[in-house]
C-alpha atoms as a PDB file:
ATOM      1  CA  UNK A   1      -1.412  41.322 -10.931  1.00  0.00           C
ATOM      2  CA  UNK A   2      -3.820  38.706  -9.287  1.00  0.00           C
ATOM      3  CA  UNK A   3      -4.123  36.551  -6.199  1.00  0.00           C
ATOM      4  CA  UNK A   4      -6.526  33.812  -5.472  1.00  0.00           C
ATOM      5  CA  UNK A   5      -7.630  33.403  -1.380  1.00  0.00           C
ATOM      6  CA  UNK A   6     -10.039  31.261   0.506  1.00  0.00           C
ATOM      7  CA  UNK A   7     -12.051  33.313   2.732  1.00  0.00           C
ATOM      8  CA  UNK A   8     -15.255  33.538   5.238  1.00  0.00           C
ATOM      9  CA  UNK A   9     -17.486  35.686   3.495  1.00  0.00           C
ATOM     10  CA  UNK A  10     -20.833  36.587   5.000  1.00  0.00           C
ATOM     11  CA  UNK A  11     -23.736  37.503   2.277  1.00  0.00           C
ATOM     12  CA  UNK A  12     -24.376  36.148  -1.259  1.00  0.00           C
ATOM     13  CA  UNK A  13     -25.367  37.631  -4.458  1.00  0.00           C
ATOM     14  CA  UNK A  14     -25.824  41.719  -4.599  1.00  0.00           C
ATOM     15  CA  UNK A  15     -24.153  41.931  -0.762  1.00  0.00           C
ATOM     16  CA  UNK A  16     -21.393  40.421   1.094  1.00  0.00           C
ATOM     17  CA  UNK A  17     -18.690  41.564   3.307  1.00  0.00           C
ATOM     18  CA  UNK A  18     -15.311  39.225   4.987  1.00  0.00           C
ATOM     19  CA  UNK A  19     -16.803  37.648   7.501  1.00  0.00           C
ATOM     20  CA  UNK A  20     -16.072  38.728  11.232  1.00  0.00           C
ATOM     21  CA  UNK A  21     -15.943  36.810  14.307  1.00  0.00           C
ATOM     22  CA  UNK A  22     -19.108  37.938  15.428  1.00  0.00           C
ATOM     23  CA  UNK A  23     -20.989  37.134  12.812  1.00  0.00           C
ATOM     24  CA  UNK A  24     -23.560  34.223  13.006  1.00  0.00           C
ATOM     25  CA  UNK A  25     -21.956  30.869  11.387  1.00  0.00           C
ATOM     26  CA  UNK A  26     -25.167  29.980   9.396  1.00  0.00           C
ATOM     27  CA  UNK A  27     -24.974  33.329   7.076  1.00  0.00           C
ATOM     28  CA  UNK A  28     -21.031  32.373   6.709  1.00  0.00           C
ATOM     29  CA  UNK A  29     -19.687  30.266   3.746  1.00  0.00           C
ATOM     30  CA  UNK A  30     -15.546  29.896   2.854  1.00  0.00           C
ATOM     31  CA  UNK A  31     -15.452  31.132  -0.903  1.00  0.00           C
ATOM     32  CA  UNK A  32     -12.766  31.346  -3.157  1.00  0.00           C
ATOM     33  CA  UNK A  33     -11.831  35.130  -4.123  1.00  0.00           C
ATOM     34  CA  UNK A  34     -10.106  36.529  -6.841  1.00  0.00           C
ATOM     35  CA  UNK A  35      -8.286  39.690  -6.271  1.00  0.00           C
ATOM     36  CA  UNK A  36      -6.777  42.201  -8.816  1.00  0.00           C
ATOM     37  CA  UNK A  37      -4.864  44.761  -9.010  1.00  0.00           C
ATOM     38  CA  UNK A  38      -5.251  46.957 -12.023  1.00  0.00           C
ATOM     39  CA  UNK A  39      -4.514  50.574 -13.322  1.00  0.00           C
ATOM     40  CA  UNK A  40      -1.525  52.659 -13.499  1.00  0.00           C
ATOM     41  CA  UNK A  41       0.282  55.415 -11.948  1.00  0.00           C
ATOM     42  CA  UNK A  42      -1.495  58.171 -13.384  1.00  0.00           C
ATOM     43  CA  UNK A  43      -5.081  57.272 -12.922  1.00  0.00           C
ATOM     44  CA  UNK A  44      -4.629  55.266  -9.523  1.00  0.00           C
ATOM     45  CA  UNK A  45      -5.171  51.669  -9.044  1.00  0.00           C
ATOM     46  CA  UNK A  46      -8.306  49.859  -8.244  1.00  0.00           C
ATOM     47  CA  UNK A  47      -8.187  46.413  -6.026  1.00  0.00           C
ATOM     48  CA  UNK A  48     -11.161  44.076  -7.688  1.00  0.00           C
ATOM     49  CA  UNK A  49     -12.415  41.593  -5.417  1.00  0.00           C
ATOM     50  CA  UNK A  50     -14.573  38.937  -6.896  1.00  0.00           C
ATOM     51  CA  UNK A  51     -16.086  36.114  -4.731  1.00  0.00           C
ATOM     52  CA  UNK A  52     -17.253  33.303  -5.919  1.00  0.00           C
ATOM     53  CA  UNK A  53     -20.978  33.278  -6.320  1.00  0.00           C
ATOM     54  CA  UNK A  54     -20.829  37.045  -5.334  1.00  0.00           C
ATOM     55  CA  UNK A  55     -20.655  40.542  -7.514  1.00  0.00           C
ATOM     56  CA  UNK A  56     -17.479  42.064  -7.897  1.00  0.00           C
ATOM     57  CA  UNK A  57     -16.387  45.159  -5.956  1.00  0.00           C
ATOM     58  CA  UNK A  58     -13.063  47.180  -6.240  1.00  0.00           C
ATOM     59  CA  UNK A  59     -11.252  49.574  -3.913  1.00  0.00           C
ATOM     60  CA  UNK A  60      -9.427  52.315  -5.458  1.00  0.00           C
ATOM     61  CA  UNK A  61      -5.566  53.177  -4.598  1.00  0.00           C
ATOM     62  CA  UNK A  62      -3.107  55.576  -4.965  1.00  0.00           C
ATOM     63  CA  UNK A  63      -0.506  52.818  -5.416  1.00  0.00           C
ATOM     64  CA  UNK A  64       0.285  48.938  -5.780  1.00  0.00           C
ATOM     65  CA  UNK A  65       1.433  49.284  -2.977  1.00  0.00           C
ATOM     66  CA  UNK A  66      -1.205  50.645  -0.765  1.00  0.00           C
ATOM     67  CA  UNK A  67      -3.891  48.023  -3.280  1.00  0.00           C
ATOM     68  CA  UNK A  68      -1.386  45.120  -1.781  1.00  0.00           C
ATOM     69  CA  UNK A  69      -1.828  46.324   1.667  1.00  0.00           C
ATOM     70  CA  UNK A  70      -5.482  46.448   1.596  1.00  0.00           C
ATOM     71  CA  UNK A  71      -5.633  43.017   0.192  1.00  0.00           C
ATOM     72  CA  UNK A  72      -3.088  42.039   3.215  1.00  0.00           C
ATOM     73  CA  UNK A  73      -5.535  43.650   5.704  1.00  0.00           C
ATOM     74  CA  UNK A  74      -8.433  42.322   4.463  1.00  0.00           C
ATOM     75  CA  UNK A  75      -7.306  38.984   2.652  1.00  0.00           C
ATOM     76  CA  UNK A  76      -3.834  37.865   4.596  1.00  0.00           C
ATOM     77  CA  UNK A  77      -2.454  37.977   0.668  1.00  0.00           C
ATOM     78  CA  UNK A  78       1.420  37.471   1.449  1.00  0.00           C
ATOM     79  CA  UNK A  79       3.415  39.886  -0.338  1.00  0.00           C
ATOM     80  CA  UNK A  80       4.317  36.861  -2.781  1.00  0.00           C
ATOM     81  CA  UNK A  81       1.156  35.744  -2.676  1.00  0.00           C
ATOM     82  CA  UNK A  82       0.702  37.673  -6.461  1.00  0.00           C
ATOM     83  CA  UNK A  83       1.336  37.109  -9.805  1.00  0.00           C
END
């Protein structure tokens, strides 16, 4: 299951975070990210995030469910924002 979003993401390289409101524009660049949801019900499911220009970092989940959430929260991914 993937996604693609355009986000503020503050950081580069080895460290990088969504950007918040607070945090100074200069260290703040829109990037494309690709989001993932892989696994299965017995060994959980992980949410890989990959930036563009950034490394990629996952978030593991009991569920799709809960992964889809998380990328809602933290991405605005619609629910039919996958495919």
């Amino acid at each position: 299951m993937k996604a693609v979003v355009v986000v503020p993401i503050r950081g580069s390289g080895n460290s990088w975070k969504v950007a918040e409101p607070s945090d100074p524009p200069a260290s703040v660049r829109e990037r494309e990210v690709v989001l993932e949801i892989q696994g299965d019900a017995t060994n959980g499911y992980h949410l890989v995030m990959t930036p563009a220009g950034c490394f990629t970092a996952d978030m593991w989940h009991e569920s799709v469910e809960d992964a889809k959430a998380a990328a809602a929260e933290m991405f605005s991914v619609a629910p039919d924002g996958w495919t």
